[in-house]
N, C-alpha and C. Protein backbone atom coordinates (compact mmCIF):
# COMPACT_ATOMS: atom_id res chain seq x y z
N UNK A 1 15.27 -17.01 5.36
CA UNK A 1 14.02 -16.32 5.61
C UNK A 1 13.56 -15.67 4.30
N UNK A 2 12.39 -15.78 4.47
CA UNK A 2 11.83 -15.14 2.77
C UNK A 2 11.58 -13.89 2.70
N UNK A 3 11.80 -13.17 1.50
CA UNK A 3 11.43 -11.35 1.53
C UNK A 3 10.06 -11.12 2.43
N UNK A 4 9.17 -11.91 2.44
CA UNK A 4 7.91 -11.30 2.76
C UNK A 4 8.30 -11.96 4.67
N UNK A 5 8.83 -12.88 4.56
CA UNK A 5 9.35 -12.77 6.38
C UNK A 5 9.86 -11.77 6.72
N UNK A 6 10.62 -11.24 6.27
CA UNK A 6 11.60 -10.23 6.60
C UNK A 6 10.81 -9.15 6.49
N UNK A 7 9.69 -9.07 5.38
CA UNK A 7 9.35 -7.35 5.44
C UNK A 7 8.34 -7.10 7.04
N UNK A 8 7.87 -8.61 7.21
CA UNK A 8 6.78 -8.50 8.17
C UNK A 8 7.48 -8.47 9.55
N UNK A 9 8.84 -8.94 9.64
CA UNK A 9 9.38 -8.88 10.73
C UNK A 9 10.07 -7.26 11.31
N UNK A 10 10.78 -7.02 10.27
CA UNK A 10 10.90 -5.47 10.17
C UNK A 10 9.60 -4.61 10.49
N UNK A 11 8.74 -4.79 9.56
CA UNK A 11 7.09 -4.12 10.03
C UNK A 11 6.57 -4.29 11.45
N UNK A 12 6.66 -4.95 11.70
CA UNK A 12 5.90 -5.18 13.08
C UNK A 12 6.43 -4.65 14.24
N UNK A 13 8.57 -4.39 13.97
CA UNK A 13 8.98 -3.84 14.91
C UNK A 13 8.49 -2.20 14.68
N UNK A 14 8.68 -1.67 13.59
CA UNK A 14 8.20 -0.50 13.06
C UNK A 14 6.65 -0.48 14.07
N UNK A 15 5.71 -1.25 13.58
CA UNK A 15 4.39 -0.65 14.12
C UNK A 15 4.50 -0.55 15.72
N UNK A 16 5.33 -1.25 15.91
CA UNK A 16 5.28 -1.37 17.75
C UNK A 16 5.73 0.39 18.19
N UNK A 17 6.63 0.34 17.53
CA UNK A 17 7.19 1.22 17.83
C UNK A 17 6.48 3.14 18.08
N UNK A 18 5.57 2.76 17.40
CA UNK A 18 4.43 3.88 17.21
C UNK A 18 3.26 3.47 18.40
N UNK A 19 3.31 4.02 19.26
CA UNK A 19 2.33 3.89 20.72
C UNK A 19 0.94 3.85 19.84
N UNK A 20 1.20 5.10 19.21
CA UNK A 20 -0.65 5.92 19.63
C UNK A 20 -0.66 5.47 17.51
N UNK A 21 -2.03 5.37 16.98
CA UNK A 21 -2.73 5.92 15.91
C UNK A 21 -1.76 6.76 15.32
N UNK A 22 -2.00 7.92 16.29
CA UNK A 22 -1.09 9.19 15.05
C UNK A 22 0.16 8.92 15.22
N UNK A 23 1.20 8.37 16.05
CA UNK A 23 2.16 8.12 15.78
C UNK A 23 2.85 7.44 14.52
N UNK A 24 2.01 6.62 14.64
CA UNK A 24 1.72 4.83 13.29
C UNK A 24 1.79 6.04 12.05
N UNK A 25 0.54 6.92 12.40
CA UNK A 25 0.30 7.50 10.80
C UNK A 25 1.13 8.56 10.85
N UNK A 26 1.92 9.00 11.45
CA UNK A 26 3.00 9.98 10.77
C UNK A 26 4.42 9.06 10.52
N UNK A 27 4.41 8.13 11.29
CA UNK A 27 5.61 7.31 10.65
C UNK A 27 5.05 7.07 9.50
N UNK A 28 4.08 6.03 9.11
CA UNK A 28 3.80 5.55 7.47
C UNK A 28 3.68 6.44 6.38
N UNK A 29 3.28 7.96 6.83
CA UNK A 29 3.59 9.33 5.53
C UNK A 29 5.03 9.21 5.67
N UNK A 30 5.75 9.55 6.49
CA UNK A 30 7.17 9.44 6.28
C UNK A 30 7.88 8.21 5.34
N UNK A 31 7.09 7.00 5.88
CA UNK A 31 8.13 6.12 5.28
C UNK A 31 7.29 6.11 3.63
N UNK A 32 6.12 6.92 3.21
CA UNK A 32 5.52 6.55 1.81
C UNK A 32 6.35 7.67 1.26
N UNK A 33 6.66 8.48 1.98
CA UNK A 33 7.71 9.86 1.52
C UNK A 33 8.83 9.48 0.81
N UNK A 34 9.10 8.42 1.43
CA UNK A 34 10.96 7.60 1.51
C UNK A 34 11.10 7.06 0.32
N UNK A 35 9.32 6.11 0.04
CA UNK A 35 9.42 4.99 -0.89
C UNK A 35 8.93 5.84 -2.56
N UNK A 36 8.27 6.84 -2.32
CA UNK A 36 7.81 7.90 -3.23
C UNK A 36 9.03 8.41 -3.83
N UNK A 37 9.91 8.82 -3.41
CA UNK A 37 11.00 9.61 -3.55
C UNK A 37 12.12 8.54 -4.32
N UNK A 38 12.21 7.04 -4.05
CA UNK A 38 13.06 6.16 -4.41
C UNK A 38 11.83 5.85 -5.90
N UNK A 39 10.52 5.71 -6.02
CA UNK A 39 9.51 5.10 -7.19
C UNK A 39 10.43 6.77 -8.29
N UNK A 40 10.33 7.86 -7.73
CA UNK A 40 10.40 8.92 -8.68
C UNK A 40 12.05 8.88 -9.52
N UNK A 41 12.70 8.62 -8.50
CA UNK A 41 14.07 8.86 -8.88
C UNK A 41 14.84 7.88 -8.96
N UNK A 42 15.11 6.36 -9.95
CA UNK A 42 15.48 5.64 -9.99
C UNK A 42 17.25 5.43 -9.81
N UNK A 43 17.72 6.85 -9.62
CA UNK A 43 19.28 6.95 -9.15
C UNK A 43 19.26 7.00 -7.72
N UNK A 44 18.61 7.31 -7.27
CA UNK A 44 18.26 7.69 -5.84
C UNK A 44 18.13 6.00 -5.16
N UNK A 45 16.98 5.37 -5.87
CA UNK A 45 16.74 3.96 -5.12
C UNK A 45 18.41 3.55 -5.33
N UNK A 46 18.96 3.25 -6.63
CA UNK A 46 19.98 2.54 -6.61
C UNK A 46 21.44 3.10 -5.92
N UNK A 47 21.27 4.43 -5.13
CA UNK A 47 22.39 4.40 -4.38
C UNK A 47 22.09 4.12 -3.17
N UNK A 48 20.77 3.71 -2.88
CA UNK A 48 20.49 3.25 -1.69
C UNK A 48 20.45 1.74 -1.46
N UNK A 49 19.80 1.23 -2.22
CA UNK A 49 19.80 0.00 -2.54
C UNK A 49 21.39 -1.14 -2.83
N UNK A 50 22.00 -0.42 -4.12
CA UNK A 50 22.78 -1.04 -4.55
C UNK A 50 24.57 -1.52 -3.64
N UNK A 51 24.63 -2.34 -4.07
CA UNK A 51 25.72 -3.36 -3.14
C UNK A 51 27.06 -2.84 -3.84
N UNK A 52 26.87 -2.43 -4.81
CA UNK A 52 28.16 -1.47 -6.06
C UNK A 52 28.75 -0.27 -4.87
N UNK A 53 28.02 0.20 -3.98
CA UNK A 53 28.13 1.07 -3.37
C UNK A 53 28.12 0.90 -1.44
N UNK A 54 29.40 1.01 -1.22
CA UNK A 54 29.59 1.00 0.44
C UNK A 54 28.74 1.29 0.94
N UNK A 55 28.52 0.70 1.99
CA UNK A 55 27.45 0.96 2.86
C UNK A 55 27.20 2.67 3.61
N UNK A 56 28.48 2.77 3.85
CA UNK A 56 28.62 4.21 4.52
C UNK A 56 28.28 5.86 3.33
N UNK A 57 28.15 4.96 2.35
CA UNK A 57 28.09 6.23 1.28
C UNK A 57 26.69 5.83 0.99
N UNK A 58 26.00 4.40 1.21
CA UNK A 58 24.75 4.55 0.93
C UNK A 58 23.77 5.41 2.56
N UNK A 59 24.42 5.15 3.72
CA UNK A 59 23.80 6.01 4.62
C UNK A 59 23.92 7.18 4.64
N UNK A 60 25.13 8.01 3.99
CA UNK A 60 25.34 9.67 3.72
C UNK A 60 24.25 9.66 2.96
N UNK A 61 23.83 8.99 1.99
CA UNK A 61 22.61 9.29 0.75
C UNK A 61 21.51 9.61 1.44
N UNK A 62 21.53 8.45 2.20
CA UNK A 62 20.08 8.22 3.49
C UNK A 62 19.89 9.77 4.10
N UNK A 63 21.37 9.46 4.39
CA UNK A 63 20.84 10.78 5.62
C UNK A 63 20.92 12.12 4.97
N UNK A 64 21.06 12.62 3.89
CA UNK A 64 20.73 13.61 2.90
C UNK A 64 19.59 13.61 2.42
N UNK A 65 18.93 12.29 2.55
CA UNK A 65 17.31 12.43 2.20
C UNK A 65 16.77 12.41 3.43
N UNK A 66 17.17 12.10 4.11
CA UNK A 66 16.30 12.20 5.59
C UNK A 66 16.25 13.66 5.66
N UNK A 67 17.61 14.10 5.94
CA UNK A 67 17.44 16.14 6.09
C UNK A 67 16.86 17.25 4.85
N UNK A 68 16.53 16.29 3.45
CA UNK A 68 16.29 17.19 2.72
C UNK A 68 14.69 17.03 3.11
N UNK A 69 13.94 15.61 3.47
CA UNK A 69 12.22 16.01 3.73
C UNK A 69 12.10 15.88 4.90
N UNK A 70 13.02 15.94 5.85
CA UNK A 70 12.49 16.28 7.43
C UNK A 70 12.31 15.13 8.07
N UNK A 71 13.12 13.97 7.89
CA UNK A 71 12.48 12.55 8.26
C UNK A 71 12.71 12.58 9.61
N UNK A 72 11.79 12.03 10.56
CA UNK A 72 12.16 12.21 12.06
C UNK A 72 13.63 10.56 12.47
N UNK A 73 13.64 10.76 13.39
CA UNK A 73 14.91 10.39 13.92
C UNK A 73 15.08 8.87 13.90
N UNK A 74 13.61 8.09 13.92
CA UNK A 74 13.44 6.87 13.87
C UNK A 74 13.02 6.42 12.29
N UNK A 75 12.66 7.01 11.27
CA UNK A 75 13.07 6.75 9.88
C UNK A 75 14.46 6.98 9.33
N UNK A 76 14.80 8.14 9.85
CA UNK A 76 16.67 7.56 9.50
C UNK A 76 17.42 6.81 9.96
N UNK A 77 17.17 6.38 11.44
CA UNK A 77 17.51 5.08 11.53
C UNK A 77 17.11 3.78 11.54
N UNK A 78 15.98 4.16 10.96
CA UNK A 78 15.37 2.61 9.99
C UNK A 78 16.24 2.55 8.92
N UNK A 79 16.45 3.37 8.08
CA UNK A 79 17.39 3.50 6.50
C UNK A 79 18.51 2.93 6.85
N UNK A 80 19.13 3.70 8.26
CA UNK A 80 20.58 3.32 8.31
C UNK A 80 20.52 1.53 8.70
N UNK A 81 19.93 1.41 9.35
CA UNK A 81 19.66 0.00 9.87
C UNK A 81 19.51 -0.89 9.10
N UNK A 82 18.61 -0.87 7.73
CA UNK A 82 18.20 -1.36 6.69
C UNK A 82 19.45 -1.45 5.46
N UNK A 83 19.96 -0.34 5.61
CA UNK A 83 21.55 -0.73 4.59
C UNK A 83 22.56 -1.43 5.23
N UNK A 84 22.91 -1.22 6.87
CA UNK A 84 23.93 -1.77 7.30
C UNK A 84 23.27 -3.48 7.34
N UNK A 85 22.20 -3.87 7.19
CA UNK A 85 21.63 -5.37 7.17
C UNK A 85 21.47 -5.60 5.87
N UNK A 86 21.74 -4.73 4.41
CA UNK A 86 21.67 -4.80 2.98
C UNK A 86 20.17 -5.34 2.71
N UNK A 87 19.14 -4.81 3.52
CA UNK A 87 18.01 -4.85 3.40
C UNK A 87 16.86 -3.70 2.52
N UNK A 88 17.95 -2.87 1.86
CA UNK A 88 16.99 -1.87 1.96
C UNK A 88 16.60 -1.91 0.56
N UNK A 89 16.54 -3.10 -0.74
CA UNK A 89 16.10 -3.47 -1.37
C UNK A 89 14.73 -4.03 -1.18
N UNK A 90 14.54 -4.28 -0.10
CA UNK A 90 13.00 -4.99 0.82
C UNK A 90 12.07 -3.79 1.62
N UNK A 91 12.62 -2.73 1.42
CA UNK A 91 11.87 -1.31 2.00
C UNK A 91 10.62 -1.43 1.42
N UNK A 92 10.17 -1.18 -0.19
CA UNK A 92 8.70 -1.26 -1.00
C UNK A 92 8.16 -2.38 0.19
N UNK A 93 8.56 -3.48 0.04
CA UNK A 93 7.78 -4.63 0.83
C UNK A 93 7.50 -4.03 2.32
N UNK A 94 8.57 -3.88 2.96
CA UNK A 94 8.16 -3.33 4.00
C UNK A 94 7.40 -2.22 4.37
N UNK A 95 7.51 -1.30 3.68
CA UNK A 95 6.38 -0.64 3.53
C UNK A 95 4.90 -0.92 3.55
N UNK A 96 4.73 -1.67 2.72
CA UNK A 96 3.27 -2.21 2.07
C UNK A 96 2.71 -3.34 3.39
N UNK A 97 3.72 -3.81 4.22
CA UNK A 97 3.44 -4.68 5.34
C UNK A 97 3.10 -3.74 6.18
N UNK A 98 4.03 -2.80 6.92
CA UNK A 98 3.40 -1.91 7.81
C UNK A 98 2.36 -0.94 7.43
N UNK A 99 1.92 -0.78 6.62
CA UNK A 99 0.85 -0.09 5.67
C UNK A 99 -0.46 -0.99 6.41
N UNK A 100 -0.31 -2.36 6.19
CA UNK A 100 -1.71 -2.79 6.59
C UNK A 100 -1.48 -3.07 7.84
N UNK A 101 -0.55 -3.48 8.43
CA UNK A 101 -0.51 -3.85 10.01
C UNK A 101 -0.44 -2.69 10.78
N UNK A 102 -0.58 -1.39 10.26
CA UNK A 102 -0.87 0.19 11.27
C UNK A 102 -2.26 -0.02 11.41
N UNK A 103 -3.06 -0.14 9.64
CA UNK A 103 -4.52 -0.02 9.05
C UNK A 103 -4.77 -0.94 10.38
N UNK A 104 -4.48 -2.26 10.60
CA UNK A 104 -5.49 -3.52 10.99
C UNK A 104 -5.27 -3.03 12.79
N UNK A 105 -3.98 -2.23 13.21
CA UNK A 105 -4.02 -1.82 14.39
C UNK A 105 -4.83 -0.68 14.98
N UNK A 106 -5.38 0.01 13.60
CA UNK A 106 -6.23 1.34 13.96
C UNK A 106 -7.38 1.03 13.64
N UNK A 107 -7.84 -0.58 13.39
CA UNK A 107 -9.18 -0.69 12.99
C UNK A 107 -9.30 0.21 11.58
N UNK A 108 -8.65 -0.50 10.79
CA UNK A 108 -9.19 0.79 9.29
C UNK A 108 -9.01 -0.65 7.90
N UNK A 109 -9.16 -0.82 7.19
CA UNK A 109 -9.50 -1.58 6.04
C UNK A 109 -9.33 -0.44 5.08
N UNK A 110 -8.05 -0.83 3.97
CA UNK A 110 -8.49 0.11 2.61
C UNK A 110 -9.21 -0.71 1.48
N UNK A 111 -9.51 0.01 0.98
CA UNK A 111 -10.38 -0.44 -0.72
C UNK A 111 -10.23 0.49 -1.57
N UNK A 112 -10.12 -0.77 -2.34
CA UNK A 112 -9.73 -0.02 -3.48
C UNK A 112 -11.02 -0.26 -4.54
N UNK A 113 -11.95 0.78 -5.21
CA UNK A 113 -12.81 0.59 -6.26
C UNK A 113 -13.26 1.00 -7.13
N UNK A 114 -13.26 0.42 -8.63
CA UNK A 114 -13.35 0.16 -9.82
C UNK A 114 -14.29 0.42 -10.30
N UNK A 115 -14.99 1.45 -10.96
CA UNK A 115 -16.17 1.84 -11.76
C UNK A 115 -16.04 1.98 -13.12
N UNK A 116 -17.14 2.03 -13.78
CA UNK A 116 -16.92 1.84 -15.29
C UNK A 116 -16.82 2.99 -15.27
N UNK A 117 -17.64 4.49 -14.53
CA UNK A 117 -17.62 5.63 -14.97
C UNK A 117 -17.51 6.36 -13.52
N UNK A 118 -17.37 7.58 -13.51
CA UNK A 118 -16.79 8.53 -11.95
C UNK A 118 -18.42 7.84 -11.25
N UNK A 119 -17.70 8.06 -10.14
CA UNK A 119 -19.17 7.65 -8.94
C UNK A 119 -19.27 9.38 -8.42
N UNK A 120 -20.36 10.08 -8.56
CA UNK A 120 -20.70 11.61 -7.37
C UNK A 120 -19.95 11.06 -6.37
N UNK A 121 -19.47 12.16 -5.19
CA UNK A 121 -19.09 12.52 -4.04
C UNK A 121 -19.82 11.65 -3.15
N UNK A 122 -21.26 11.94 -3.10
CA UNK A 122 -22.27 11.22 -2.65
C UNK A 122 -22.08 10.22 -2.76
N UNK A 123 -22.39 9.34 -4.03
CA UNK A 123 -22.16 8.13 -4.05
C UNK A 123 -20.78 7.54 -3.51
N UNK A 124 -19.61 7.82 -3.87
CA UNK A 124 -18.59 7.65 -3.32
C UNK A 124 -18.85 7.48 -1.17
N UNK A 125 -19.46 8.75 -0.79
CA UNK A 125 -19.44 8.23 0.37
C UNK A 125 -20.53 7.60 0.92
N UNK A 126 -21.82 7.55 0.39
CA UNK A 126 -22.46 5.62 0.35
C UNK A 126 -22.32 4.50 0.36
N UNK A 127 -20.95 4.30 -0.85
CA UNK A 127 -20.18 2.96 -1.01
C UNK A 127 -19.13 3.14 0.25
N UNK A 128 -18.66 4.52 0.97
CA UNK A 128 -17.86 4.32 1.80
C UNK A 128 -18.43 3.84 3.29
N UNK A 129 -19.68 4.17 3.45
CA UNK A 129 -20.15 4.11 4.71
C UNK A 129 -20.75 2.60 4.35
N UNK A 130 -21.29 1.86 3.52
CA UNK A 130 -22.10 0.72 2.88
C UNK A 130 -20.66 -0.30 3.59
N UNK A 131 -19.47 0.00 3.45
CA UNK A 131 -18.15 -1.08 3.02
C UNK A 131 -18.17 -0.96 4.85
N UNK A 132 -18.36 -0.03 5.28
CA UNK A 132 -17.72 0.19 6.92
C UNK A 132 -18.65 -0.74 7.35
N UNK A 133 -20.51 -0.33 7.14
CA UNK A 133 -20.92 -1.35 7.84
C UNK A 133 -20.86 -3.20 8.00
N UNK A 134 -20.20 -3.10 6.57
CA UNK A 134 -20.03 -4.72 6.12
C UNK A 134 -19.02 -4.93 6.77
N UNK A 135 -18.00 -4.64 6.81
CA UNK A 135 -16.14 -4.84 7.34
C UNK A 135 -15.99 -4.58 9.08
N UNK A 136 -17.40 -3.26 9.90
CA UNK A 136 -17.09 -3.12 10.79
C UNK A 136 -15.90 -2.54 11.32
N UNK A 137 -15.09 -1.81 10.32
CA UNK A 137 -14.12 -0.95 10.41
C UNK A 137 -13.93 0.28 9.90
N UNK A 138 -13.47 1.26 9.91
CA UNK A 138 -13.51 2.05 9.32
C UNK A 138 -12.70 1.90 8.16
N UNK A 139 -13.09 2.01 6.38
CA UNK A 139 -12.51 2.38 5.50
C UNK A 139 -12.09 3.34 5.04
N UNK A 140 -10.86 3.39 4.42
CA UNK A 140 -9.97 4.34 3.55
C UNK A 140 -10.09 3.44 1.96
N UNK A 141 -10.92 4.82 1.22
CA UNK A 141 -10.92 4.27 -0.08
C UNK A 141 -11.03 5.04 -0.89
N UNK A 142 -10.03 4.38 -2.16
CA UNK A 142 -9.68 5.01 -2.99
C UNK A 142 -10.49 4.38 -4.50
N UNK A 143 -10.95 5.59 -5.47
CA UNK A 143 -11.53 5.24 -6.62
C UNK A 143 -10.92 5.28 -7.79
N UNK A 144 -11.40 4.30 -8.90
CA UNK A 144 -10.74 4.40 -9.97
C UNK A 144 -11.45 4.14 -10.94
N UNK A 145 -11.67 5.03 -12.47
CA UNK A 145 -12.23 4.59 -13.31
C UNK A 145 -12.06 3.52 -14.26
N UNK A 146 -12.95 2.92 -14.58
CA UNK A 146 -11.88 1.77 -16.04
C UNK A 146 -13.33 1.16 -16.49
N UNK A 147 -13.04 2.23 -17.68
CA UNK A 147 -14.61 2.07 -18.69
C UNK A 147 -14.18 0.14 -18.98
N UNK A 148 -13.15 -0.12 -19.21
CA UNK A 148 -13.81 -1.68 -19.82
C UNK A 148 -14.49 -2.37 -18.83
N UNK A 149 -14.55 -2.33 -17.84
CA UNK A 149 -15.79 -2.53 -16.92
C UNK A 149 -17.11 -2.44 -17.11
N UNK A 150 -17.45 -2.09 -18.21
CA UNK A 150 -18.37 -1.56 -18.78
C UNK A 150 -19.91 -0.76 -18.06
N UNK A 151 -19.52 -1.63 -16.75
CA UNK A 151 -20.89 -0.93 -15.71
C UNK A 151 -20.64 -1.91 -14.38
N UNK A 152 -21.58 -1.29 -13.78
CA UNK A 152 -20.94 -1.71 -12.18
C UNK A 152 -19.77 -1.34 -12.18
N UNK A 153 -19.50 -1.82 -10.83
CA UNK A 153 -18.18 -2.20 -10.03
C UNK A 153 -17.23 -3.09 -9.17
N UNK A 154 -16.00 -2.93 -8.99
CA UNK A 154 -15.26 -3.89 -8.26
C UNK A 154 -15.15 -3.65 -7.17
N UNK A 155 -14.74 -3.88 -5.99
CA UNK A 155 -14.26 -2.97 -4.54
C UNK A 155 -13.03 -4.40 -4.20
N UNK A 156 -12.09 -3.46 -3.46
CA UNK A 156 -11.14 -5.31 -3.47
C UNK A 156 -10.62 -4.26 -2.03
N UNK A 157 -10.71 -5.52 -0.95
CA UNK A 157 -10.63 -4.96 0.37
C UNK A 157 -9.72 -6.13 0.53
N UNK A 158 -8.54 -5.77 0.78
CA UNK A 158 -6.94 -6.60 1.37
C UNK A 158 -7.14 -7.76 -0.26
N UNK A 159 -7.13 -9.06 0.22
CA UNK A 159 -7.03 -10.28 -0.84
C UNK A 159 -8.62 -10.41 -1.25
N UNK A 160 -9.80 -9.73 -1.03
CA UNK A 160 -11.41 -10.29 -1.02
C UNK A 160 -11.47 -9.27 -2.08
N UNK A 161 -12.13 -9.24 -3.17
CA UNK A 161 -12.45 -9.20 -4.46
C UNK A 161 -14.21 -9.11 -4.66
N UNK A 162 -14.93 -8.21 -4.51
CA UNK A 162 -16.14 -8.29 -4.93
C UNK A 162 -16.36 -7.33 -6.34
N UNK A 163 -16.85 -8.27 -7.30
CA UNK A 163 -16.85 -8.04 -8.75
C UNK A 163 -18.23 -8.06 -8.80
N UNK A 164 -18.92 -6.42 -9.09
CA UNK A 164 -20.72 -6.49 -9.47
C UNK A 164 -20.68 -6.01 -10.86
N UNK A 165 -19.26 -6.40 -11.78
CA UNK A 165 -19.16 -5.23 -12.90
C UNK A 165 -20.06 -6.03 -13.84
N UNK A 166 -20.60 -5.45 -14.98
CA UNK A 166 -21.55 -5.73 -15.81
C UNK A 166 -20.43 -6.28 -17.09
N UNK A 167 -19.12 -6.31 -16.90
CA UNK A 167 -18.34 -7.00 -18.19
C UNK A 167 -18.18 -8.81 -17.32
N UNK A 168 -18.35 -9.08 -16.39
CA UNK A 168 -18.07 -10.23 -15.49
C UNK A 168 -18.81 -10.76 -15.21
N UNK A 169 -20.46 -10.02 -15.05
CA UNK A 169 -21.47 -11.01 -15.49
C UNK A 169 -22.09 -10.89 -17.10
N UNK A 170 -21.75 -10.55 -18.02
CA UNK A 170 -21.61 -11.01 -19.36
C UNK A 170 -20.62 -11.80 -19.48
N UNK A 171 -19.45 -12.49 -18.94
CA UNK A 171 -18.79 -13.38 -19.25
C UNK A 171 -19.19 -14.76 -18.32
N UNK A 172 -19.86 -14.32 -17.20
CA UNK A 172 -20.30 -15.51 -16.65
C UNK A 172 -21.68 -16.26 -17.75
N UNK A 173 -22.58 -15.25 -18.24
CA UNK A 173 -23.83 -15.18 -18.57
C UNK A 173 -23.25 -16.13 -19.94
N UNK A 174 -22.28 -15.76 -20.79
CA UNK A 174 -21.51 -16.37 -22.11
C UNK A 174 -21.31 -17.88 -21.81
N UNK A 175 -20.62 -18.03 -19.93
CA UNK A 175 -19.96 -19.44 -19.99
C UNK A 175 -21.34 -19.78 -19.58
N UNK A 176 -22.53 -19.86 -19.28
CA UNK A 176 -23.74 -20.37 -18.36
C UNK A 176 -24.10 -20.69 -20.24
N UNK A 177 -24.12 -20.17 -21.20
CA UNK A 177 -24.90 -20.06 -22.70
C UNK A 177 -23.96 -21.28 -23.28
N UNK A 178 -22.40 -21.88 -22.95
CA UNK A 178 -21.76 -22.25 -23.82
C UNK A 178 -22.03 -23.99 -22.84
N UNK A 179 -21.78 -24.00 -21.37
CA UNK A 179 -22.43 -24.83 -21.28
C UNK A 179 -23.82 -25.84 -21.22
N UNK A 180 -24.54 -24.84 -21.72
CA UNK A 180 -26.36 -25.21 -22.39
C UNK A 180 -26.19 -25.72 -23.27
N UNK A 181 -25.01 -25.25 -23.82
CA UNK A 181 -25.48 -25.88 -25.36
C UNK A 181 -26.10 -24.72 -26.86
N UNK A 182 -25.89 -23.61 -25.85
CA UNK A 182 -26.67 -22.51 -26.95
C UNK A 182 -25.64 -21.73 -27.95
């Protein structure tokens, strides 16, 4: 079975498992808690992760991080579950699977988008309400600057990619000039 089988198979039991909306979304802060905490502290992932280390000393780890941020009862025994199956190298993945399969169960779409320069508040929630009516879902979105963009913007909703940046149509505008002949 391939990592991304496995993260989606794991995920899906995870999302079931959350009845309601807010259930889904206090499990997924918990488990971004889990995966935050392993991105910060690269000793931390590898006593959880690593095969150098018994399983039973990687669940004491678990369960010392479970009681040091309060993890409820069904994220520590996701951890424990996930080391005793030597899965818990596939957690990031799994994560990022139940991340969108909560989103696509609560009706929500994130985006992510790319400006050459800050967008106002305002504008920000124009492009947010503009993306809802297109998608028909509610969006969660997050902004980011990146002057080489030079103007316009990107918005990238799951794998869909809409590029209005003004450096992407100067490179289209370059290849339209090189096949003319100019």
């Amino acid at each position: 079975m391939t990592r991304k089988a496995v993260a989606v198979r794991y995920a899906k039991a995870l999302v079931q498992l959350g009845a309601t909306d807010q259930e889904r979304a206090a499990l997924g802060r918990e488990l971004e808690t889990v995966l935050e905490a392993m991105r910060l502290c690269p000793e931390l992932r590898g006593a959880l992760e690593s095969p150098a280390f018994d399983p039973e000393s990687r669940k004491r780890v678990a369960g010392e991080l479970a009681a040091r941020l309060s993890l409820s009862r069904l994220v520590r025994n996701t951890l424990a579950f996930l080391i005793d199956r030597g899965r818990m190298s596939q957690f990031p993945e799994i994560v990022e699977v139940y991340r969108a399969l909560a989103d696509e169960a609560a009706g929500r779409v994130r985006a992510q988008v790319h400006t050459a320069a800050p967008l106002s508040e305002e504008r920000l929630q124009g492009l947010q309400a503009a993306l809802a009516r297109a998608t028909g879902r509610e969006v969660q979105m997050s902004a980011e600057t990146v002057p080489a963009l030079l103007g316009g913007l990107v918005v990238q909703i799951g794998d869909t990619v809409y590029d209005g940046s003004l450096r992407s149509q100067l490179l289209a505008l370059g290849e339209r000039l090189r096949r003319a002949g100019l």
